[in-house]
PDB file of N, CA and C in Angstrom:
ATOM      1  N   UNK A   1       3.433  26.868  23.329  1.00  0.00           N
ATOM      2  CA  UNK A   1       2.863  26.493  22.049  1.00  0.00           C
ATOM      3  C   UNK A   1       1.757  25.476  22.293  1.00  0.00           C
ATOM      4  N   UNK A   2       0.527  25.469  21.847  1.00  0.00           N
ATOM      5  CA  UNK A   2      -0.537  24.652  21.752  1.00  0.00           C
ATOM      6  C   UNK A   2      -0.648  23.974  20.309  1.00  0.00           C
ATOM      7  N   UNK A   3      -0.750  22.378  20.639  1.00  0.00           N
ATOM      8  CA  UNK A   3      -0.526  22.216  19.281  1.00  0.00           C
ATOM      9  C   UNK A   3      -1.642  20.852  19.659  1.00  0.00           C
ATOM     10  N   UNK A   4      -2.762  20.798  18.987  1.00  0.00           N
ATOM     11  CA  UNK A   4      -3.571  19.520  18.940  1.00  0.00           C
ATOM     12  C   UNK A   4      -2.966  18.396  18.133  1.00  0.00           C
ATOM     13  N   UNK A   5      -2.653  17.218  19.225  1.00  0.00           N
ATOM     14  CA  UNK A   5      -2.296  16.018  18.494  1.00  0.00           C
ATOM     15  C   UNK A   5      -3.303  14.933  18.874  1.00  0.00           C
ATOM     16  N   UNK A   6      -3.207  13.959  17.971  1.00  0.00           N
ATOM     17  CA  UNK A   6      -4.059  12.716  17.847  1.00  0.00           C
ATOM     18  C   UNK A   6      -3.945  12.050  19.301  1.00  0.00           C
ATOM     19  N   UNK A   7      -4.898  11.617  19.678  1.00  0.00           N
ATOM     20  CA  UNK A   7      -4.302  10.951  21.155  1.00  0.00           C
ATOM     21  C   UNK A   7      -3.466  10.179  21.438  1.00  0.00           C
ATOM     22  N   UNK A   8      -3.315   9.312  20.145  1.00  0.00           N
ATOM     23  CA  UNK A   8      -2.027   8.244  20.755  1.00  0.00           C
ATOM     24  C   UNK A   8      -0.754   9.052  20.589  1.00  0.00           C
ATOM     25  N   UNK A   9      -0.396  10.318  19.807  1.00  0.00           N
ATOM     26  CA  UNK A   9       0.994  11.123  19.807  1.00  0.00           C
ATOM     27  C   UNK A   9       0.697  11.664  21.103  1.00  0.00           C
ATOM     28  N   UNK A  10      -0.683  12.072  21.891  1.00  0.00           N
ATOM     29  CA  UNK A  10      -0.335  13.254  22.944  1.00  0.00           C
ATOM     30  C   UNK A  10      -0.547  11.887  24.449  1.00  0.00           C
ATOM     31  N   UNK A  11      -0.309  11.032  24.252  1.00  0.00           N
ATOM     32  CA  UNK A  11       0.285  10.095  25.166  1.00  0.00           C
ATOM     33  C   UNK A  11       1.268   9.703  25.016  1.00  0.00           C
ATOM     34  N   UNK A  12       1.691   9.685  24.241  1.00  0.00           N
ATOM     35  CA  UNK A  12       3.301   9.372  23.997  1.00  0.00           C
ATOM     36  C   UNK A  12       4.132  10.576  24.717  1.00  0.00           C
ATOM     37  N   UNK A  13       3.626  11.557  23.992  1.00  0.00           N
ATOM     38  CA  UNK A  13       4.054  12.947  24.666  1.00  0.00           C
ATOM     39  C   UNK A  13       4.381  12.987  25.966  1.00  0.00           C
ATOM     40  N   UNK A  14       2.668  12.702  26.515  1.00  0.00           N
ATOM     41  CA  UNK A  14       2.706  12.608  27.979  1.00  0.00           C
ATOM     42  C   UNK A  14       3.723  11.947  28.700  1.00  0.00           C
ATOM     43  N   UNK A  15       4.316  10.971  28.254  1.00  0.00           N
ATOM     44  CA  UNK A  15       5.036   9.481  28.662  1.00  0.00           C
ATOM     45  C   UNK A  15       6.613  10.024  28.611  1.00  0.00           C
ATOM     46  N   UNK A  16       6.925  10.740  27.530  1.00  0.00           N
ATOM     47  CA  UNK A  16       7.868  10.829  27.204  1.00  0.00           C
ATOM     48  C   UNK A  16       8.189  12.107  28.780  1.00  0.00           C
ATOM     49  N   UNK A  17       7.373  13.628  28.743  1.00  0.00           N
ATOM     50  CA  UNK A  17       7.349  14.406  30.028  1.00  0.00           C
ATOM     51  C   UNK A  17       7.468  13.532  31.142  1.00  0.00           C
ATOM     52  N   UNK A  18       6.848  12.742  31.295  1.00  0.00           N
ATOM     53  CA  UNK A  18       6.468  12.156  32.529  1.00  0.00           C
ATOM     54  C   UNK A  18       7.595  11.339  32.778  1.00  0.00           C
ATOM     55  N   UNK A  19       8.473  10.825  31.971  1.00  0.00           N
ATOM     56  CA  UNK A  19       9.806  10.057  32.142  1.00  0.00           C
ATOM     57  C   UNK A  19      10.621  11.088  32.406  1.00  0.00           C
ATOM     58  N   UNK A  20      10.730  12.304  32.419  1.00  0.00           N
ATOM     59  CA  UNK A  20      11.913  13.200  32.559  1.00  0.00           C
ATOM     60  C   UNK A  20      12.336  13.252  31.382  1.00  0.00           C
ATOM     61  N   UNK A  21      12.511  12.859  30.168  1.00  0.00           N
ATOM     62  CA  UNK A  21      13.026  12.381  28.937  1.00  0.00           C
ATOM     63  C   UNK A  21      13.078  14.013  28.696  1.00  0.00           C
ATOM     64  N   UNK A  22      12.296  14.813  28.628  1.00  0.00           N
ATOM     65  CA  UNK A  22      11.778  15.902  27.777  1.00  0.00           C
ATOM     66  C   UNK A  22      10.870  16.771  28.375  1.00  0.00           C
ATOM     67  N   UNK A  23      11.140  18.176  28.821  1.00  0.00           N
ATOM     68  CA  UNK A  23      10.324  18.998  29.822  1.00  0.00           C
ATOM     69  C   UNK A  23       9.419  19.675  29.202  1.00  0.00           C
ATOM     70  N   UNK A  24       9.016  19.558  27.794  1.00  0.00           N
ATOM     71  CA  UNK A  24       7.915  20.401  27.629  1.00  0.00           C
ATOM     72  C   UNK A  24       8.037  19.404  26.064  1.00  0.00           C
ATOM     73  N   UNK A  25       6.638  20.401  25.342  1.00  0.00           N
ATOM     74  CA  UNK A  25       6.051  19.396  24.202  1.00  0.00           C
ATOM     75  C   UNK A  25       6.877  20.391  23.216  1.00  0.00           C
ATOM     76  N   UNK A  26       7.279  21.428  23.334  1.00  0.00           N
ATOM     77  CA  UNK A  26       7.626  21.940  22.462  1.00  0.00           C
ATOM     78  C   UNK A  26       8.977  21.654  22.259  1.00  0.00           C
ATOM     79  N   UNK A  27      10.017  21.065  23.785  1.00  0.00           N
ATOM     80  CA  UNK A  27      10.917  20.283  23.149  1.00  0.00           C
ATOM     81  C   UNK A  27      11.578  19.185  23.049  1.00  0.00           C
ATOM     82  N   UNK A  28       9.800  18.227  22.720  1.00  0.00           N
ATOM     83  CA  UNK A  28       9.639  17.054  21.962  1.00  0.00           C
ATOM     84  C   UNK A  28       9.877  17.407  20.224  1.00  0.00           C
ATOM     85  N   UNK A  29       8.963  18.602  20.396  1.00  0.00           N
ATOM     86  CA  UNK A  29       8.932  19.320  19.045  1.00  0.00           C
ATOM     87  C   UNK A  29      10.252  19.173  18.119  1.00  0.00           C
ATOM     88  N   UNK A  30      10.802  20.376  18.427  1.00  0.00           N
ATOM     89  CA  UNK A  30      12.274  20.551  18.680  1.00  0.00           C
ATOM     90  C   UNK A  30      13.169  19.151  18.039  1.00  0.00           C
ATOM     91  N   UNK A  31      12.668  17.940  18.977  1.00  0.00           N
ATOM     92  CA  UNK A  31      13.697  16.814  19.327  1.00  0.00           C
ATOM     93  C   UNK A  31      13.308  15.714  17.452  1.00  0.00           C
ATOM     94  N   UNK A  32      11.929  16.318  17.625  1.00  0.00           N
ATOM     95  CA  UNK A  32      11.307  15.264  16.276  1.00  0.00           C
ATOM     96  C   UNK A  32      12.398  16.009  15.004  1.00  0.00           C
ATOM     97  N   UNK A  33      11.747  17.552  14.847  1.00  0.00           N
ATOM     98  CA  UNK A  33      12.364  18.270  13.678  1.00  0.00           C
ATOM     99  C   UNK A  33      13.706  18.052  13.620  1.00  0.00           C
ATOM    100  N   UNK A  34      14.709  18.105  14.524  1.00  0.00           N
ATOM    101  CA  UNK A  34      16.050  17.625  14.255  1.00  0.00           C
ATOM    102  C   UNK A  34      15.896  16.539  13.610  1.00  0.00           C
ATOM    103  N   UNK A  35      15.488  15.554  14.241  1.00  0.00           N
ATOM    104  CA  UNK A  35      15.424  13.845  13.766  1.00  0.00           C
ATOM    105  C   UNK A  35      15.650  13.839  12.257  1.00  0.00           C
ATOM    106  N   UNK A  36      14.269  14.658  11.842  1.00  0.00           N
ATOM    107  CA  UNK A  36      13.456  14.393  11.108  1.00  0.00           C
ATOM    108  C   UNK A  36      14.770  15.324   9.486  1.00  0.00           C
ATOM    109  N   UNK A  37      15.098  16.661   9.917  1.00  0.00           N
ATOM    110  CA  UNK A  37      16.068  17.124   9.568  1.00  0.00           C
ATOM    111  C   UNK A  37      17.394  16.092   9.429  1.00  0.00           C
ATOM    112  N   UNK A  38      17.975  15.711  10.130  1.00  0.00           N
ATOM    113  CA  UNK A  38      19.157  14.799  10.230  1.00  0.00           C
ATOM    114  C   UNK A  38      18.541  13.301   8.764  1.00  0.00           C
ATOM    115  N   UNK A  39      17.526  12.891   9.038  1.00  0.00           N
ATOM    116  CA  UNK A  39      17.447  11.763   7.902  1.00  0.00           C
ATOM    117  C   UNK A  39      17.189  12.630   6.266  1.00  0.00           C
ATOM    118  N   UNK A  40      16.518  13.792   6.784  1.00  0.00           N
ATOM    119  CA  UNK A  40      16.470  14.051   4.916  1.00  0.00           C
ATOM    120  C   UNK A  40      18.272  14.250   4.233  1.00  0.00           C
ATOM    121  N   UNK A  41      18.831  15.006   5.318  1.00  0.00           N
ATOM    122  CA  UNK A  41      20.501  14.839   5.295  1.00  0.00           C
ATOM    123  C   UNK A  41      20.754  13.567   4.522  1.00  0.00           C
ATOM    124  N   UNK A  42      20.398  12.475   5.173  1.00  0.00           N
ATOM    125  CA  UNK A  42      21.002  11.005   5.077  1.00  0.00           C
ATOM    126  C   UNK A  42      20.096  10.903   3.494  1.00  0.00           C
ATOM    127  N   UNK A  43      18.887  10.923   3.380  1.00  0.00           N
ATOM    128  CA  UNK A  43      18.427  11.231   2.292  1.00  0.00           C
ATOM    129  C   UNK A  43      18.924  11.178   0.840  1.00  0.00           C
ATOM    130  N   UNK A  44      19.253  12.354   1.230  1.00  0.00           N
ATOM    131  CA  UNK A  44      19.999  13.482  -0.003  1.00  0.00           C
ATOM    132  C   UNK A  44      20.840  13.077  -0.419  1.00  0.00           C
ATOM    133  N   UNK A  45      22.072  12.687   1.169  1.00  0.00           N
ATOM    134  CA  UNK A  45      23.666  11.729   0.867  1.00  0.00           C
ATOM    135  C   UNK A  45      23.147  10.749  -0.108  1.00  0.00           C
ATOM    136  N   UNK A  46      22.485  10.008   0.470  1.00  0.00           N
ATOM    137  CA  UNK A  46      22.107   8.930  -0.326  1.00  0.00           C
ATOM    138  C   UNK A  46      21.923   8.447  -1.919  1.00  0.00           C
ATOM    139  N   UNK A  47      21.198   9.568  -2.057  1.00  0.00           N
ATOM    140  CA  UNK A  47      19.971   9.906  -3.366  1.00  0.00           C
ATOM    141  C   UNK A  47      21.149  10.260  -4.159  1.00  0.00           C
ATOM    142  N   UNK A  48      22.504  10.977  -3.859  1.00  0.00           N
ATOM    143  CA  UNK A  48      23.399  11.878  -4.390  1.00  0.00           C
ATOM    144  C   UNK A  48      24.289  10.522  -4.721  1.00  0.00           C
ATOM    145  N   UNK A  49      24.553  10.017  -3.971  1.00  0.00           N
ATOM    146  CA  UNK A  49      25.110   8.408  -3.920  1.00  0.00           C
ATOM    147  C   UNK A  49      24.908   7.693  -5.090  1.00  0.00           C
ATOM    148  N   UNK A  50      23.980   7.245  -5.321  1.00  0.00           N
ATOM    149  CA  UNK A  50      23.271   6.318  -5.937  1.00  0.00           C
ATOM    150  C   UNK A  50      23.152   7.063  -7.443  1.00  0.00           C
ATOM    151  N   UNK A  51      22.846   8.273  -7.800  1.00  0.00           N
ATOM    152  CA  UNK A  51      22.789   8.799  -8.651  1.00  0.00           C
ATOM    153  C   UNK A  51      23.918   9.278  -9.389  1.00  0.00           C
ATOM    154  N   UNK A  52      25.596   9.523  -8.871  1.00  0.00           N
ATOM    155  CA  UNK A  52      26.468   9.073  -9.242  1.00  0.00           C
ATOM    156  C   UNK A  52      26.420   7.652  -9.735  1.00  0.00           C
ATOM    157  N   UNK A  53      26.253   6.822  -8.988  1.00  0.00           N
ATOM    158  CA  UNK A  53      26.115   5.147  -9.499  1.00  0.00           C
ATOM    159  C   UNK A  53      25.934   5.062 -10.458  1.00  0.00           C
ATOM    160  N   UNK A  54      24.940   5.298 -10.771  1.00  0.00           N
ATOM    161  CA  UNK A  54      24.280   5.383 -12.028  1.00  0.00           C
ATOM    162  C   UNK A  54      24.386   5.707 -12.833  1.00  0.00           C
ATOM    163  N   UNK A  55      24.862   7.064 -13.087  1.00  0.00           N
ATOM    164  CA  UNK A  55      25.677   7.954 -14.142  1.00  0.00           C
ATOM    165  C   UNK A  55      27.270   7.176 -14.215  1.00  0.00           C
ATOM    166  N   UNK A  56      27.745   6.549 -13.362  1.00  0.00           N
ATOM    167  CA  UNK A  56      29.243   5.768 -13.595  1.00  0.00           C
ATOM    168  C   UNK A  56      28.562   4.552 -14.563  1.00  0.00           C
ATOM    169  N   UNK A  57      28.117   4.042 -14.284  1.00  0.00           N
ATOM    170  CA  UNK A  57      26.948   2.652 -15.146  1.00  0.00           C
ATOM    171  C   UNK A  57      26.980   3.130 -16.149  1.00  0.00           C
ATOM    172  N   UNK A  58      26.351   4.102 -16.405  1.00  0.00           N
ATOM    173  CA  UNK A  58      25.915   4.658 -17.780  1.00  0.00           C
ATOM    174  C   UNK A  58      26.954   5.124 -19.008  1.00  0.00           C
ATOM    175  N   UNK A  59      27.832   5.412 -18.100  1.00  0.00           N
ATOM    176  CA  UNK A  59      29.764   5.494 -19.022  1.00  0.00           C
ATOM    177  C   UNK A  59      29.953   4.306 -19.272  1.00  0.00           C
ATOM    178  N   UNK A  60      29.959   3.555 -18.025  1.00  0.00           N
ATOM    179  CA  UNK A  60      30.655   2.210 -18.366  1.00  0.00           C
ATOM    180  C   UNK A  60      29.605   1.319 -19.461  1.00  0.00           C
ATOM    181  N   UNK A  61      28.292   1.515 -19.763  1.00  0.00           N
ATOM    182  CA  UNK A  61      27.631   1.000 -20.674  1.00  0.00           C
ATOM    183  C   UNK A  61      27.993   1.670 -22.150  1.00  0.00           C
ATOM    184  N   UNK A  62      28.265   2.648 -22.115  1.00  0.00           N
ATOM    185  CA  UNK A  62      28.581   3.216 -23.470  1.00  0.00           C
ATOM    186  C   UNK A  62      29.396   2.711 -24.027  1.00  0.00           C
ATOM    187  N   UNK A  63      30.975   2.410 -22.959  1.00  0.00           N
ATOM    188  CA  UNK A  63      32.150   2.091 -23.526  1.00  0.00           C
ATOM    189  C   UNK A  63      32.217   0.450 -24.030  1.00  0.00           C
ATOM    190  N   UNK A  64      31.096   0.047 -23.550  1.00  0.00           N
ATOM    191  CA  UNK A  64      30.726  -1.358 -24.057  1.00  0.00           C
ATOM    192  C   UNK A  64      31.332  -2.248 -22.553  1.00  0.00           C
ATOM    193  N   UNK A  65      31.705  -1.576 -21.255  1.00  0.00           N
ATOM    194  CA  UNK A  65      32.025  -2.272 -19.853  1.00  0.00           C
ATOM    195  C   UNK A  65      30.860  -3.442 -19.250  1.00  0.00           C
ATOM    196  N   UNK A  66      30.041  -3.977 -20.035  1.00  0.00           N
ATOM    197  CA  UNK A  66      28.948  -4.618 -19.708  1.00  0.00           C
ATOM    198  C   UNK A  66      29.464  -6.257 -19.125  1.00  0.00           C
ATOM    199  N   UNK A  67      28.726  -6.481 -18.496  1.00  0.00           N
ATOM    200  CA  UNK A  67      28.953  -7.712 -17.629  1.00  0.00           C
ATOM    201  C   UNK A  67      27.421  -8.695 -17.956  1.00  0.00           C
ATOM    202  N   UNK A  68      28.255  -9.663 -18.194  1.00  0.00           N
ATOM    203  CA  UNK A  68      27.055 -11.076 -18.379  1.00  0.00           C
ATOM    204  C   UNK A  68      26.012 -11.161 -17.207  1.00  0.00           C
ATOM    205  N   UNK A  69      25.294 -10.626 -17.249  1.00  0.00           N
ATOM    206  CA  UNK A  69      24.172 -11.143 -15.906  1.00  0.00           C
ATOM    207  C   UNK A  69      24.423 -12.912 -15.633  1.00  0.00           C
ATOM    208  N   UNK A  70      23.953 -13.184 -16.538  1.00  0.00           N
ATOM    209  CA  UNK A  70      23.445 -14.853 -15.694  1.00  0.00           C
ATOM    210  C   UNK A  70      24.931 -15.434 -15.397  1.00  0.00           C
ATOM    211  N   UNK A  71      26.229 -15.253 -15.828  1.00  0.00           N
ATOM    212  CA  UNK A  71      27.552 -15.321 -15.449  1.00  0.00           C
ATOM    213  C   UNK A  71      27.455 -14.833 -14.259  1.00  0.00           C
ATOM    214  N   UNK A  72      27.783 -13.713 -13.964  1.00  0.00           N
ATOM    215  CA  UNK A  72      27.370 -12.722 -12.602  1.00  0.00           C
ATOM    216  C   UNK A  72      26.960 -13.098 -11.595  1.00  0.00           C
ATOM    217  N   UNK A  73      25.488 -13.749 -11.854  1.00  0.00           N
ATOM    218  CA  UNK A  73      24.597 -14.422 -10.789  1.00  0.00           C
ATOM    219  C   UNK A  73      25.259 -15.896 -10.277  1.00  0.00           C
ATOM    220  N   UNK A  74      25.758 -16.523 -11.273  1.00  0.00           N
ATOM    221  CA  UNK A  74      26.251 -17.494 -11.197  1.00  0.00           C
ATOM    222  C   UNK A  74      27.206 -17.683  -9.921  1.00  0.00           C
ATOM    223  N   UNK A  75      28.219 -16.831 -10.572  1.00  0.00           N
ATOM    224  CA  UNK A  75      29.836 -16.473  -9.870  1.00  0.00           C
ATOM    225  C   UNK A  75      29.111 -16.037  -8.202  1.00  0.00           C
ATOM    226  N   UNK A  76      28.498 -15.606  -7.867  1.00  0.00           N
ATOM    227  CA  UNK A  76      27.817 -14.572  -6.541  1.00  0.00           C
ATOM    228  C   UNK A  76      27.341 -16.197  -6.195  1.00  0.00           C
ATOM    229  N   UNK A  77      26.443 -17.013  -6.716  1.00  0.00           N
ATOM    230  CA  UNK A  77      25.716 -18.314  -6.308  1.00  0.00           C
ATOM    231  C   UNK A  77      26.959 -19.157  -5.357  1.00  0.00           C
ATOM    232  N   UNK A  78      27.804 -19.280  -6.518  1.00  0.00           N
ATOM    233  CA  UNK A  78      29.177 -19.732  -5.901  1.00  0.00           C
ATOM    234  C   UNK A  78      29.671 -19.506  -4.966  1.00  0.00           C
ATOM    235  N   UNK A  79      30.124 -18.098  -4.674  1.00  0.00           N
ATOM    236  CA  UNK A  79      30.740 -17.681  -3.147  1.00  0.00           C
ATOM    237  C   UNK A  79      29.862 -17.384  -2.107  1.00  0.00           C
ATOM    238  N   UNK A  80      28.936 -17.804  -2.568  1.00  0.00           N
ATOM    239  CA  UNK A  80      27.447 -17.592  -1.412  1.00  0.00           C
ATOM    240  C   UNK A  80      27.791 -19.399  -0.968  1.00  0.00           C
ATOM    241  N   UNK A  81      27.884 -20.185  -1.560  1.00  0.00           N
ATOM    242  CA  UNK A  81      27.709 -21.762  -1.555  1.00  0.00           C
ATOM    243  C   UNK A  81      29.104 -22.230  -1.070  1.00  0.00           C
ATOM    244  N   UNK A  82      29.722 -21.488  -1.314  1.00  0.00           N
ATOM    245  CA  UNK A  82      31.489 -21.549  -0.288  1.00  0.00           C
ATOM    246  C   UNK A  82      31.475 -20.934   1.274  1.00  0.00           C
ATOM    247  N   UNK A  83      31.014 -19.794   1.404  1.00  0.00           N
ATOM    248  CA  UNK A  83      30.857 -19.035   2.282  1.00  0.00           C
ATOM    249  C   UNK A  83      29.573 -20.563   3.503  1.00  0.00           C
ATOM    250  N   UNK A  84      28.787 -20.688   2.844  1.00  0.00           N
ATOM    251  CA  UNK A  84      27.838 -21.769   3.445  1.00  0.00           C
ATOM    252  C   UNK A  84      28.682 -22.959   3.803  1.00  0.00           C
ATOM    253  N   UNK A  85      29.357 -23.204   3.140  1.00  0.00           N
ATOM    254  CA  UNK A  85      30.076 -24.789   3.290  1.00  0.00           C
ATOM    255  C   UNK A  85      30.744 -24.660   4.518  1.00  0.00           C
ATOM    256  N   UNK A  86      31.859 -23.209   4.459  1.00  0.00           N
ATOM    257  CA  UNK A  86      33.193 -23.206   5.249  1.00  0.00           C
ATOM    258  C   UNK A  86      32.265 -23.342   6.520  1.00  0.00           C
ATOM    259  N   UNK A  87      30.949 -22.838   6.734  1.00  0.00           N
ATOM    260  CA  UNK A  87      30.654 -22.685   8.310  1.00  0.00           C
ATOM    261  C   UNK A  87      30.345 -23.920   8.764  1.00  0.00           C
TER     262      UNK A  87
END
């Protein structure tokens, strides 16, 4: 496979062959697209994560489950300022 890259990727390339790391560019190739595959994974988990969150929030706001912010911040100030002391 011939594939024109920018010079600082096709030295890296080079570097990476030249370490033994990786015997050809195509499976550097290969090694990126997994990578690159594996984080949209983590991604998605994520995105899927958080977006439950949110939709649980959004029940618990209906049912009137709401929490005092500046209480909140407060209480967190506190065990941040305990946590500091004990050390």
């Amino acid at each position: 496979m011939t594939l024109p890259l920018p010079p600082d990727l096709q030295q890296f390339a080079d570097r990476q062959i030249a370490s033994g790391k990786y015997t050809s560019l195509d499976e550097i190739l290969l090694a990126g697209l997994r990578t690159l595959a594996e984080q949209e994974q983590i991604y998605q988990g994520r995105f899927e994560e958080l977006r439950r969150e949110v939709l649980l929030g959004a029940l618990e706001a209906e049912r009137g489950e709401l929490l005092d912010a500046t209480s909140e911040i407060e209480a967190i100030r506190q065990r941040l300022h305990q946590r500091h002391s004990q050390t």
